[in-house]
N, C-alpha and C. Protein backbone atom coordinates (compact mmCIF):
# COMPACT_ATOMS: atom_id res chain seq x y z
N UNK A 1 8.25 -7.53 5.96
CA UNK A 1 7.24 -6.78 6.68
C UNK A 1 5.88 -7.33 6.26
N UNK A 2 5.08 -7.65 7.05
CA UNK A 2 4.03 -8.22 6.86
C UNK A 2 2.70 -7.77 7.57
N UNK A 3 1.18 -7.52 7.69
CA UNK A 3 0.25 -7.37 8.29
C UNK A 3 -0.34 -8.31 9.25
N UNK A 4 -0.91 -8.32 10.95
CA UNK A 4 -1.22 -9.55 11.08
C UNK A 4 -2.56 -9.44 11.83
N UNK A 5 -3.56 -9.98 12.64
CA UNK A 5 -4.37 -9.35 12.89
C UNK A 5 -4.80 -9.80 14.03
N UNK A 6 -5.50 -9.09 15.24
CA UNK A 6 -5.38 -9.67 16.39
C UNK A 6 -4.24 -10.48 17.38
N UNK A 7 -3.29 -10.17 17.34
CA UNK A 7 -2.27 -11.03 18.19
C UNK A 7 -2.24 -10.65 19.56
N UNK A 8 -2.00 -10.78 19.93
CA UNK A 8 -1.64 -10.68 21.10
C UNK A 8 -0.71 -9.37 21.69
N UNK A 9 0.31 -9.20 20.78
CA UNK A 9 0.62 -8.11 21.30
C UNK A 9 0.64 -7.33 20.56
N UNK A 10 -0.13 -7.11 19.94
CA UNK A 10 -1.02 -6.09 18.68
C UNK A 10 -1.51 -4.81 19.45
N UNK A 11 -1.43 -3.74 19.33
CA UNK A 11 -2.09 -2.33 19.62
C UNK A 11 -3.22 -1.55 19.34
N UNK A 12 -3.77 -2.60 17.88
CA UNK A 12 -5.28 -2.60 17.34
C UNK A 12 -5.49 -3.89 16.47
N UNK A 13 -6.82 -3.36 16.14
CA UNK A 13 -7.26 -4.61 15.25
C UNK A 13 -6.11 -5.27 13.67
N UNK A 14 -5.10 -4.43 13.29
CA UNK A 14 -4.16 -4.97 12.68
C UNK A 14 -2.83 -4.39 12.83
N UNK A 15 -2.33 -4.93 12.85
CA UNK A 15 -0.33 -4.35 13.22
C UNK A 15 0.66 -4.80 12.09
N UNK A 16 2.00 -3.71 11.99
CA UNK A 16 2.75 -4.40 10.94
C UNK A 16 3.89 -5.19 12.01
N UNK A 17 4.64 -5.85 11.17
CA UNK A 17 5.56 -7.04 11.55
C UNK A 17 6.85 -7.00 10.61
N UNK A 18 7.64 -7.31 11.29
CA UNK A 18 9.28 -7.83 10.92
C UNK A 18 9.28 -9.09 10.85
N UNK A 19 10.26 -9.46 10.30
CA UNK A 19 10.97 -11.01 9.93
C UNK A 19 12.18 -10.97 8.65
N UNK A 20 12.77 -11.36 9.17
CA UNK A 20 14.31 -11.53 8.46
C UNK A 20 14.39 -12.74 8.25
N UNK A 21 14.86 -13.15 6.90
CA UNK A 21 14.73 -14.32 6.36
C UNK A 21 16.50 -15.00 6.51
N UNK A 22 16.83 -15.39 7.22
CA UNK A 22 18.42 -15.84 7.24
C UNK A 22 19.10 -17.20 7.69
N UNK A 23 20.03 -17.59 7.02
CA UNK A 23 19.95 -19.18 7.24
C UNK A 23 18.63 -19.83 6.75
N UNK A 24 18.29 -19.60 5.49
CA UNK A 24 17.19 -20.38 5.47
C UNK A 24 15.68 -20.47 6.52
N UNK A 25 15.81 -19.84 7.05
CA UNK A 25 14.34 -19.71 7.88
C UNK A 25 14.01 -18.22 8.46
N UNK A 26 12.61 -17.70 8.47
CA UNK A 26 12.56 -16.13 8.92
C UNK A 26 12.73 -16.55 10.61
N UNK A 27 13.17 -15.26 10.76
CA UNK A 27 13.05 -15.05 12.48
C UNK A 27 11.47 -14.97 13.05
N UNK A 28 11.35 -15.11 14.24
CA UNK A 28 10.34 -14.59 14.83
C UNK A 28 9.91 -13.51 14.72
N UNK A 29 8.62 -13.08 13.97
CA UNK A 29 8.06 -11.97 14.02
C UNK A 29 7.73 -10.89 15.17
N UNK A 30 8.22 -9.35 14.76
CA UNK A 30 8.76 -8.59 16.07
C UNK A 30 7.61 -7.35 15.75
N UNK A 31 6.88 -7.29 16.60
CA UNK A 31 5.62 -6.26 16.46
C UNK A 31 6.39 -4.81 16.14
N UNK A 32 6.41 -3.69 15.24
CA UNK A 32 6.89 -2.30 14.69
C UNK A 32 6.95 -1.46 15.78
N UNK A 33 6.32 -1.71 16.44
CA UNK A 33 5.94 -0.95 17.91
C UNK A 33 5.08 0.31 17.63
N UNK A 34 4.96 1.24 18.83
CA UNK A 34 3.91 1.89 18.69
C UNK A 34 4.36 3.22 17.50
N UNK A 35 5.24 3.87 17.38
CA UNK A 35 5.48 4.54 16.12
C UNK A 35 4.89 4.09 15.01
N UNK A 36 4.90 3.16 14.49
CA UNK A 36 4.46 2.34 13.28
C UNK A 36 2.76 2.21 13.26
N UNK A 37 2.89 1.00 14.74
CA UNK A 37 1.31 0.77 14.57
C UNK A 37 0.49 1.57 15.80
N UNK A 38 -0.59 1.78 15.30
CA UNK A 38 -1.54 2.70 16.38
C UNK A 38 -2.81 1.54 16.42
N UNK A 39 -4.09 1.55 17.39
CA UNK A 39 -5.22 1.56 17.68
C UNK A 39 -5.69 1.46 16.54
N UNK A 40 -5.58 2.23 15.29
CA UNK A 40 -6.20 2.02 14.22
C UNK A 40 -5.80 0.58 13.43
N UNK A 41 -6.22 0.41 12.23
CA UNK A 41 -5.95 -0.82 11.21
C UNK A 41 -4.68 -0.28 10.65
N UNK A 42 -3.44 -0.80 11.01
CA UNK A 42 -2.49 -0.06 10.40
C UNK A 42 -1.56 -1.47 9.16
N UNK A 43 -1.92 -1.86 7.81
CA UNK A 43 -1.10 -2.90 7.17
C UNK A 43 -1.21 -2.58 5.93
N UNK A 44 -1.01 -3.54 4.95
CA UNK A 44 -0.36 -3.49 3.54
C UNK A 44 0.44 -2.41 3.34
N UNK A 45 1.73 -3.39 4.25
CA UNK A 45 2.99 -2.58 3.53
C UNK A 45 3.74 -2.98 2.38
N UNK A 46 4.58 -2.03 2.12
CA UNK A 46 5.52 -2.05 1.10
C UNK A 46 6.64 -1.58 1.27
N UNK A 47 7.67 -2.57 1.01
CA UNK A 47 9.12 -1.68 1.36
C UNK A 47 9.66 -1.44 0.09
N UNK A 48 10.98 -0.17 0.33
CA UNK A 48 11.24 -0.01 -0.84
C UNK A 48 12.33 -1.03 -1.29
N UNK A 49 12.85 -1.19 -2.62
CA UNK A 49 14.17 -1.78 -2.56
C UNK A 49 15.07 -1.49 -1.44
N UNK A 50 15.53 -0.33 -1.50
CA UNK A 50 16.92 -0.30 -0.53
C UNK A 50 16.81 -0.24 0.70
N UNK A 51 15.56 -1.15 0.67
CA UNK A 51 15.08 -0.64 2.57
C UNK A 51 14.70 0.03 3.49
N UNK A 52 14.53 1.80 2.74
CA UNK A 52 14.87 2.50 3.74
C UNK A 52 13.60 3.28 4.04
N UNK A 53 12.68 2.70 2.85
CA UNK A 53 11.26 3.35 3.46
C UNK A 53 10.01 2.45 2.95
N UNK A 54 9.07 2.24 4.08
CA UNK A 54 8.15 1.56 4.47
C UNK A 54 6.79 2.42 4.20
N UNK A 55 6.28 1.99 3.32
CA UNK A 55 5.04 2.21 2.84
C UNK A 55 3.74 1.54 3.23
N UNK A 56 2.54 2.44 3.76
CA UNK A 56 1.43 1.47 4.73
C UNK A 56 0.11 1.95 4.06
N UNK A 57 -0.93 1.21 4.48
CA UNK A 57 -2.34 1.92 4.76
C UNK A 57 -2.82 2.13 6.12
N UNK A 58 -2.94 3.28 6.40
CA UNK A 58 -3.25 3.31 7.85
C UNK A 58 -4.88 3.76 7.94
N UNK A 59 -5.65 3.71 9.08
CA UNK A 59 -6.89 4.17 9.12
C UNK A 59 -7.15 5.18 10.43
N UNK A 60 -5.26 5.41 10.55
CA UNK A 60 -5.22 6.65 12.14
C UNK A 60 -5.97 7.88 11.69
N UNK A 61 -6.88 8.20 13.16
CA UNK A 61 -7.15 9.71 12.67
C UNK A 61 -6.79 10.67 12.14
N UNK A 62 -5.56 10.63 12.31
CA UNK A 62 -5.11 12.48 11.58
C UNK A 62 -5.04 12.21 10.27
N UNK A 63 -5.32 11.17 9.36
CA UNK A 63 -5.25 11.15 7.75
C UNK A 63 -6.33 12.47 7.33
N UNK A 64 -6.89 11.30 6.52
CA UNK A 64 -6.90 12.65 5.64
C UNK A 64 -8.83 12.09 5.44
N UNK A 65 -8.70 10.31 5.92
CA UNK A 65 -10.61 10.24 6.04
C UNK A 65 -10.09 8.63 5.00
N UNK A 66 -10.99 7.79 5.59
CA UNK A 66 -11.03 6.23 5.64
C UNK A 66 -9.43 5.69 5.63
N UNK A 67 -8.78 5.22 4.85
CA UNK A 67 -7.65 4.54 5.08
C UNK A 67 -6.88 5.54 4.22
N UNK A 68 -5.83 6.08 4.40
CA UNK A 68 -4.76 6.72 4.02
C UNK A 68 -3.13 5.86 3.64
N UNK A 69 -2.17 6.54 2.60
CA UNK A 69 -1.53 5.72 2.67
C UNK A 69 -0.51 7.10 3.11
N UNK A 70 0.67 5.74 4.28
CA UNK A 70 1.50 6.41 4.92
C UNK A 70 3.31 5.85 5.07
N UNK A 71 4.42 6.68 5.08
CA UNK A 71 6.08 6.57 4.73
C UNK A 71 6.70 7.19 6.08
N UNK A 72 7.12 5.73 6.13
CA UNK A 72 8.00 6.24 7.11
C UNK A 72 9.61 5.60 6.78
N UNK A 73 10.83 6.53 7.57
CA UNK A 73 11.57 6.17 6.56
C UNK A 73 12.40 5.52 7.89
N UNK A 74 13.29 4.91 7.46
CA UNK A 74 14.52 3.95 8.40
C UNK A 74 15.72 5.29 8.76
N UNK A 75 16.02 4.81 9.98
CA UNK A 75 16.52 6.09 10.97
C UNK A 75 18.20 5.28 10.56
N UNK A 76 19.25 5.94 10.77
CA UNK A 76 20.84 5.38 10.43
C UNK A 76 20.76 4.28 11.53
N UNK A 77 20.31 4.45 12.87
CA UNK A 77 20.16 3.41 14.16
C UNK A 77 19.43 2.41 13.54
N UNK A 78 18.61 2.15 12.17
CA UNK A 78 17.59 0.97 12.36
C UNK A 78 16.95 1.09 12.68
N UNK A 79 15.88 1.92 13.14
CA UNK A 79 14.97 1.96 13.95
C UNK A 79 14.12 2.89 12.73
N UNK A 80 12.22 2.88 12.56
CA UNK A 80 11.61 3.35 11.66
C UNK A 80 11.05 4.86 12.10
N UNK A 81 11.38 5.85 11.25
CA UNK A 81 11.03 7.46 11.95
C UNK A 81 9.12 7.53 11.82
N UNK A 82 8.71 8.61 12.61
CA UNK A 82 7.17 9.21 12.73
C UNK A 82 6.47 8.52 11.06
N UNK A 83 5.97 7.76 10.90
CA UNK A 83 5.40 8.02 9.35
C UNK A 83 4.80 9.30 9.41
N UNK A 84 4.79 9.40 7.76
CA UNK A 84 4.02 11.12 7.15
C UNK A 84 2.82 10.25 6.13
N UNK A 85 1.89 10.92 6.54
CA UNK A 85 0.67 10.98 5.40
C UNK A 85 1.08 11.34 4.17
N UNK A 86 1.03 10.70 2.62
CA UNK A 86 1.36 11.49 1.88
C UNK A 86 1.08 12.56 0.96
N UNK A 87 -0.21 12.82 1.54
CA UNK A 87 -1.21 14.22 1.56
C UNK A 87 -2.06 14.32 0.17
N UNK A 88 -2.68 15.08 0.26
CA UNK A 88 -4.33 15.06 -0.54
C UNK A 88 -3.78 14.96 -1.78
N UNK A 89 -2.45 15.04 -2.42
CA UNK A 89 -2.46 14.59 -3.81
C UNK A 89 -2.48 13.00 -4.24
N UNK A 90 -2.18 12.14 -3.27
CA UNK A 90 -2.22 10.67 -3.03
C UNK A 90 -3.74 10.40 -2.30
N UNK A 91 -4.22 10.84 -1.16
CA UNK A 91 -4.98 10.69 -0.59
C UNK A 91 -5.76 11.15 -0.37
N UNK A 92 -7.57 10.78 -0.19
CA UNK A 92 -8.49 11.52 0.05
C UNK A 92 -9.56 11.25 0.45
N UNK A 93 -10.77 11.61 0.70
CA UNK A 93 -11.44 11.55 2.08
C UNK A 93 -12.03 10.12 2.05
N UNK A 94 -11.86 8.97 0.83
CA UNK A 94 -12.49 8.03 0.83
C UNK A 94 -11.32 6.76 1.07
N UNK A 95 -11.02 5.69 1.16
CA UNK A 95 -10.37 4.78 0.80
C UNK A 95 -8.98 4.74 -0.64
N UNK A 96 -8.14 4.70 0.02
CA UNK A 96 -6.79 4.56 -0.38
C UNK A 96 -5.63 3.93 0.11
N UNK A 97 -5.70 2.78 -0.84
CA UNK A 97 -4.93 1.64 0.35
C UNK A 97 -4.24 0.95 -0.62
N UNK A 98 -3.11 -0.33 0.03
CA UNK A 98 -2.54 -1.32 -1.03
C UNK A 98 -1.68 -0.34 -1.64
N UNK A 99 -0.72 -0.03 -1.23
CA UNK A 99 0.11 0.82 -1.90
C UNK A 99 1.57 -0.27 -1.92
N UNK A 100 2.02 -0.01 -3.49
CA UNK A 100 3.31 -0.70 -3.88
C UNK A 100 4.34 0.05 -4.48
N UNK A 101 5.27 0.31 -3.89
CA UNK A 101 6.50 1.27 -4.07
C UNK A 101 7.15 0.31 -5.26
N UNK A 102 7.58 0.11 -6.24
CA UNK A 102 8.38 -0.12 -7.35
C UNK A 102 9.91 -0.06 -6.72
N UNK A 103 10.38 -1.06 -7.27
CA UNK A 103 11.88 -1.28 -6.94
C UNK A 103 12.54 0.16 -7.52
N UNK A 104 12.31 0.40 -8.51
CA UNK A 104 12.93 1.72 -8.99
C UNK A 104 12.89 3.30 -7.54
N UNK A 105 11.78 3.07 -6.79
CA UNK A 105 11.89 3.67 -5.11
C UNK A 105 11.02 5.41 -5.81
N UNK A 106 10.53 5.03 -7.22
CA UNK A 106 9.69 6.17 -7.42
C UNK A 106 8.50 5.85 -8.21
N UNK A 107 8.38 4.80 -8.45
CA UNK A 107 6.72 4.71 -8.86
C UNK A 107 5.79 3.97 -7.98
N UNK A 108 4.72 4.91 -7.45
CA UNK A 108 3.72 4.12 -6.61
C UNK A 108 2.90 4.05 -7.20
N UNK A 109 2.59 2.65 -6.84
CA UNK A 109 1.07 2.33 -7.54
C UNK A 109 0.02 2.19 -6.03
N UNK A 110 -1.11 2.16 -6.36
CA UNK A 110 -1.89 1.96 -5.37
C UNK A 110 -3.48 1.99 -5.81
N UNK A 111 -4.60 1.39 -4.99
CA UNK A 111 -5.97 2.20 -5.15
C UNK A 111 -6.85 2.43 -4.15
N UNK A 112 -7.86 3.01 -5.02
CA UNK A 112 -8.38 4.20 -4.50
C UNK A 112 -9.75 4.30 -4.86
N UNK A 113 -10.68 4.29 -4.11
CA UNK A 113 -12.02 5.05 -4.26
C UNK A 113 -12.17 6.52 -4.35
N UNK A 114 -11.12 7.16 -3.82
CA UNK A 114 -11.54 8.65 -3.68
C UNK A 114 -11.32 9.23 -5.10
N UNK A 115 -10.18 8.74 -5.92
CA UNK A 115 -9.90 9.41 -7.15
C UNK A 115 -11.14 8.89 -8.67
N UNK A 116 -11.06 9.78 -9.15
CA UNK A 116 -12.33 9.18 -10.46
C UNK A 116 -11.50 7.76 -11.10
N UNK A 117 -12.73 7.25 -10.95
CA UNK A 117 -12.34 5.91 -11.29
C UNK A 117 -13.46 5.44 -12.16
N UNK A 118 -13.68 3.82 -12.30
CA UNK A 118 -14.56 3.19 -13.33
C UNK A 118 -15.95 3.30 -12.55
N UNK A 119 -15.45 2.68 -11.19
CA UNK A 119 -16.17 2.31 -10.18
C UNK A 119 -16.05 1.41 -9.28
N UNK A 120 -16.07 1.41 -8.24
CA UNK A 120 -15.22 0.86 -7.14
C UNK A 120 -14.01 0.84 -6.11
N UNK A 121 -12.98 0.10 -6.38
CA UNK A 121 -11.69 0.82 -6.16
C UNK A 121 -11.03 0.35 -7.77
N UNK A 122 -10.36 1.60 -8.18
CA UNK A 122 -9.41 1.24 -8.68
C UNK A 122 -8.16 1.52 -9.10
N UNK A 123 -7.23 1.33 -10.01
CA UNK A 123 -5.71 1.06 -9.46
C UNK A 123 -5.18 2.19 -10.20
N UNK A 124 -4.11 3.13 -9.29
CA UNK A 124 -4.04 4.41 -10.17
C UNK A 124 -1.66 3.80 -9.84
N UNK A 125 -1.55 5.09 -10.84
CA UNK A 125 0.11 5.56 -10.05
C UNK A 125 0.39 6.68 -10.33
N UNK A 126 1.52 6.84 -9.60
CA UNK A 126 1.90 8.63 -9.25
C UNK A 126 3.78 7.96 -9.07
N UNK A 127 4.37 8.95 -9.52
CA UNK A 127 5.52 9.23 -9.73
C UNK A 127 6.40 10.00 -8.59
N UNK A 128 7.12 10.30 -8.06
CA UNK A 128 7.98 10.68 -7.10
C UNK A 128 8.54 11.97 -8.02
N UNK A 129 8.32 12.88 -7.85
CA UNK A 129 9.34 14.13 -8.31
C UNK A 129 10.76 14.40 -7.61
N UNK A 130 11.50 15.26 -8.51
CA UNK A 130 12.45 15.60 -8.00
C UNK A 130 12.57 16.30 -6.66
N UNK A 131 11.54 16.96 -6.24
CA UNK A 131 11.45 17.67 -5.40
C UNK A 131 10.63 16.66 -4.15
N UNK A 132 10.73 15.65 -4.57
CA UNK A 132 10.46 14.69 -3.25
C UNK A 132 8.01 14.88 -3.23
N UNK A 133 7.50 16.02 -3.94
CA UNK A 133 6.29 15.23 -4.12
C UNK A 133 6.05 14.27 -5.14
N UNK A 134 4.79 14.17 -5.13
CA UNK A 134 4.01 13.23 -5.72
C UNK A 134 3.18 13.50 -7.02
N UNK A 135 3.30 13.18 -8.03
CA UNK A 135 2.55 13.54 -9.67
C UNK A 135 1.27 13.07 -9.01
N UNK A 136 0.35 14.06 -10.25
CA UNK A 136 -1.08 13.86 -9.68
C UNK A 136 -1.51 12.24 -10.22
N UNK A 137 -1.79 11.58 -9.48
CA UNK A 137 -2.16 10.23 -10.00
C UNK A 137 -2.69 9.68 -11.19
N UNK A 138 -2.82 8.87 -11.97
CA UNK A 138 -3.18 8.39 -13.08
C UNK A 138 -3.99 7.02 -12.85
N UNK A 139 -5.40 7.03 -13.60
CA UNK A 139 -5.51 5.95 -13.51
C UNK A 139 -5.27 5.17 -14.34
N UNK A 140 -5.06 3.75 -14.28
CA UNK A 140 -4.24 2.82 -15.23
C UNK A 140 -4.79 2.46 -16.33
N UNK A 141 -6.38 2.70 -15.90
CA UNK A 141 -7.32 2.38 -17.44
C UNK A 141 -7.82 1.34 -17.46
N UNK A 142 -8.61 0.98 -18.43
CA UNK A 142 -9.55 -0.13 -19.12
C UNK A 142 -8.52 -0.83 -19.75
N UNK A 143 -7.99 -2.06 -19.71
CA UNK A 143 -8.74 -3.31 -19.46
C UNK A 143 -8.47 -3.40 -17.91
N UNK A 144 -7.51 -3.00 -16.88
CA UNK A 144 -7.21 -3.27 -16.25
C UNK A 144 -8.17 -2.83 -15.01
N UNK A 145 -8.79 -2.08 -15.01
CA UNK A 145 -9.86 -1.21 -14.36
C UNK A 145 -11.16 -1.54 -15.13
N UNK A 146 -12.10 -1.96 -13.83
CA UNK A 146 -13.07 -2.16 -14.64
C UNK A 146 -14.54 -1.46 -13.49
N UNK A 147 -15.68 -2.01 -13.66
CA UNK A 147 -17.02 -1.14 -13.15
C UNK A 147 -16.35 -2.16 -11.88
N UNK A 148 -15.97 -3.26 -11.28
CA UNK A 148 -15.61 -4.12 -10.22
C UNK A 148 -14.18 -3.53 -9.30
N UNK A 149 -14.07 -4.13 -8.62
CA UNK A 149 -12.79 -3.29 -7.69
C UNK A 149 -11.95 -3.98 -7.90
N UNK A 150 -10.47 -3.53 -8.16
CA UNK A 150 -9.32 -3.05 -8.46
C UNK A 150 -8.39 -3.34 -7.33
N UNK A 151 -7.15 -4.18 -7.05
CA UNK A 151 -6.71 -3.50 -6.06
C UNK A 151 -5.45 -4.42 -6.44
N UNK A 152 -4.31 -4.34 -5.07
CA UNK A 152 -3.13 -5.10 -4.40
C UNK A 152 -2.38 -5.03 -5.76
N UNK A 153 -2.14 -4.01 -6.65
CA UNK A 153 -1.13 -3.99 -7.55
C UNK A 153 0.31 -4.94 -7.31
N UNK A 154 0.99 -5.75 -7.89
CA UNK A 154 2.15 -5.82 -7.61
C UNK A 154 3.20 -5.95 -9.08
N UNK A 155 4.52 -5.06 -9.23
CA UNK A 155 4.81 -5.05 -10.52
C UNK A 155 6.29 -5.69 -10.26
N UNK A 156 6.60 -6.36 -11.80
CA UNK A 156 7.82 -7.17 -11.27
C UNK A 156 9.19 -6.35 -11.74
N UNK A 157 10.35 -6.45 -11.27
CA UNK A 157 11.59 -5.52 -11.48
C UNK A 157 11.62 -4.91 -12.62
N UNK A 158 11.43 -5.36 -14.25
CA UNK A 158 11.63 -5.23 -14.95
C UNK A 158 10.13 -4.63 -15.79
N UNK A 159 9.35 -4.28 -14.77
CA UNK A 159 8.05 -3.51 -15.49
C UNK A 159 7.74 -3.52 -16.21
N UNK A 160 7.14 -5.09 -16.98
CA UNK A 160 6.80 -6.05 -17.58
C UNK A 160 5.50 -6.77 -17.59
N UNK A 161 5.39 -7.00 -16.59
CA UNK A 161 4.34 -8.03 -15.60
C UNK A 161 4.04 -7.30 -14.35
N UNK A 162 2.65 -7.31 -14.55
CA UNK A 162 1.92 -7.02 -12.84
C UNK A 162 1.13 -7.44 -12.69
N UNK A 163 0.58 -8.29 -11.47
CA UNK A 163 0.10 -8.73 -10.88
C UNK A 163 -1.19 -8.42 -10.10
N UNK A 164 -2.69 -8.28 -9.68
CA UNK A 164 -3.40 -7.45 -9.24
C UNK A 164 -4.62 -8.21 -8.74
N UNK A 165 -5.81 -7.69 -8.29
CA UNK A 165 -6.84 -8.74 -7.70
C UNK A 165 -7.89 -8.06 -8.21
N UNK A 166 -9.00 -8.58 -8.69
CA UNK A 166 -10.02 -8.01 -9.00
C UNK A 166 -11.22 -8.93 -8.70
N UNK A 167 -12.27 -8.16 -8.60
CA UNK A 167 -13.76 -9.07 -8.36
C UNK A 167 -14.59 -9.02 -8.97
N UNK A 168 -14.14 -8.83 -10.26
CA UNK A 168 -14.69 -9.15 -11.52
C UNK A 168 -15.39 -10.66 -11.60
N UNK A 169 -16.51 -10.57 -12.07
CA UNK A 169 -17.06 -11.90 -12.08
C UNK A 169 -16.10 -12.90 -13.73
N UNK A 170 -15.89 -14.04 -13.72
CA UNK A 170 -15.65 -14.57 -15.30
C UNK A 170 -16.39 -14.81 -15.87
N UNK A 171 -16.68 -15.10 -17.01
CA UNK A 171 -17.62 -15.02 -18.23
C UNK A 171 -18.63 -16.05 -17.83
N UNK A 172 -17.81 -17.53 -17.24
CA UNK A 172 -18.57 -18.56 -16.78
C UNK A 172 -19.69 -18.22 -15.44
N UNK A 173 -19.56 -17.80 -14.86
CA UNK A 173 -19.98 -17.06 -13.95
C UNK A 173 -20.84 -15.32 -14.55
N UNK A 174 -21.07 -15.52 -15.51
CA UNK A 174 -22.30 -14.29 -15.92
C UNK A 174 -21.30 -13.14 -16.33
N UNK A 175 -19.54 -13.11 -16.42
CA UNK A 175 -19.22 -12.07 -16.17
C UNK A 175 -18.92 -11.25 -17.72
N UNK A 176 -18.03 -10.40 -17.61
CA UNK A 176 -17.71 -9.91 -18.84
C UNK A 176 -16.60 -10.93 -19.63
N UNK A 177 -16.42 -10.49 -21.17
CA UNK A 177 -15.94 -11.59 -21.89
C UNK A 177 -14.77 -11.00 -22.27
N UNK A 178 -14.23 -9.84 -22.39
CA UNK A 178 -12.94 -9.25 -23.25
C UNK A 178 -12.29 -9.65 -22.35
């Protein structure tokens, strides 16, 4: 699943996408259709391990206010159900996007301007309860968070190593030194 922007048979300024990787080469990319993508900026997904639910940033109206992140889950037919907003404990009236579901299918990471942060965006996670919500988010902290923005978390199976983008200047470049 991938984000793409302007195509042609796109429904707004960004759409998500399919491709199956088999025999050695992906298929032709197959637009989500209109369930998935709307008029709005609808990308950076995340699937879970077992496939069965698709994690987005969307910027559709009914969120919750700037980009929201949104789950929709895989129907027994294959086909992807209504996404759900995952409501003001994940999301809020500012920017919240780049969301990465963990192979484990219960730790999201993601960031966020709306939640207290350093400054900027930066990178929080929230836990999946038993009861199917969401722990109140955490942010990840200093060193990893800094006064610069934060974002595109990615963590590897063994939650070890993660991966992330920042616009932090380097030391050579005037920036900070730790």
């Amino acid at each position: 699943v991938f984000a793409a922007g302007d195509r042609r048979d796109s429904y707004g300024g960004f759409d998500l996408y399919f491709s199956e990787y088999i025999n050695g080469q992906f298929t032709p990319p197959i637009n989500m259709g209109n369930r998935i993508n709307t008029r709005a900026r609808d990308r950076q997904p995340s699937l879970s391990g077992d496939g069965k639910y698709l994690y987005f940033e969307s910027a559709r109206p009914s969120g919750l206010g700037g980009g929201d992140i949104w789950v929709s889950e895989r129907q027994s037919d294959g086909s992807w159900g209504n996404p759900k907003n995952l409501g003001a404990t994940i999301n809020t009236s500012a920017d919240d996007q780049s969301p990465f579901i963990h192979a484990d299918g219960k730790t999201l990471y993601f960031m966020s301007k709306g939640h207290p942060g350093m400054g900027g965006f930066d990178l929080f996670v929230s836990r999946k309860q038993v009861d199917g919500s969401w722990s109140e988010p955490k942010n990840i902290g200093y060193p990893i968070n800094t006064k610069a923005n934060e974002g595109a978390l990615f963590v590897s199976l063994n939650g070890r190593t993660a991966y992330y983008t920042s616009n932090q200047q380097p030391p050579e470049y005037g920036g900070r030194e730790d």
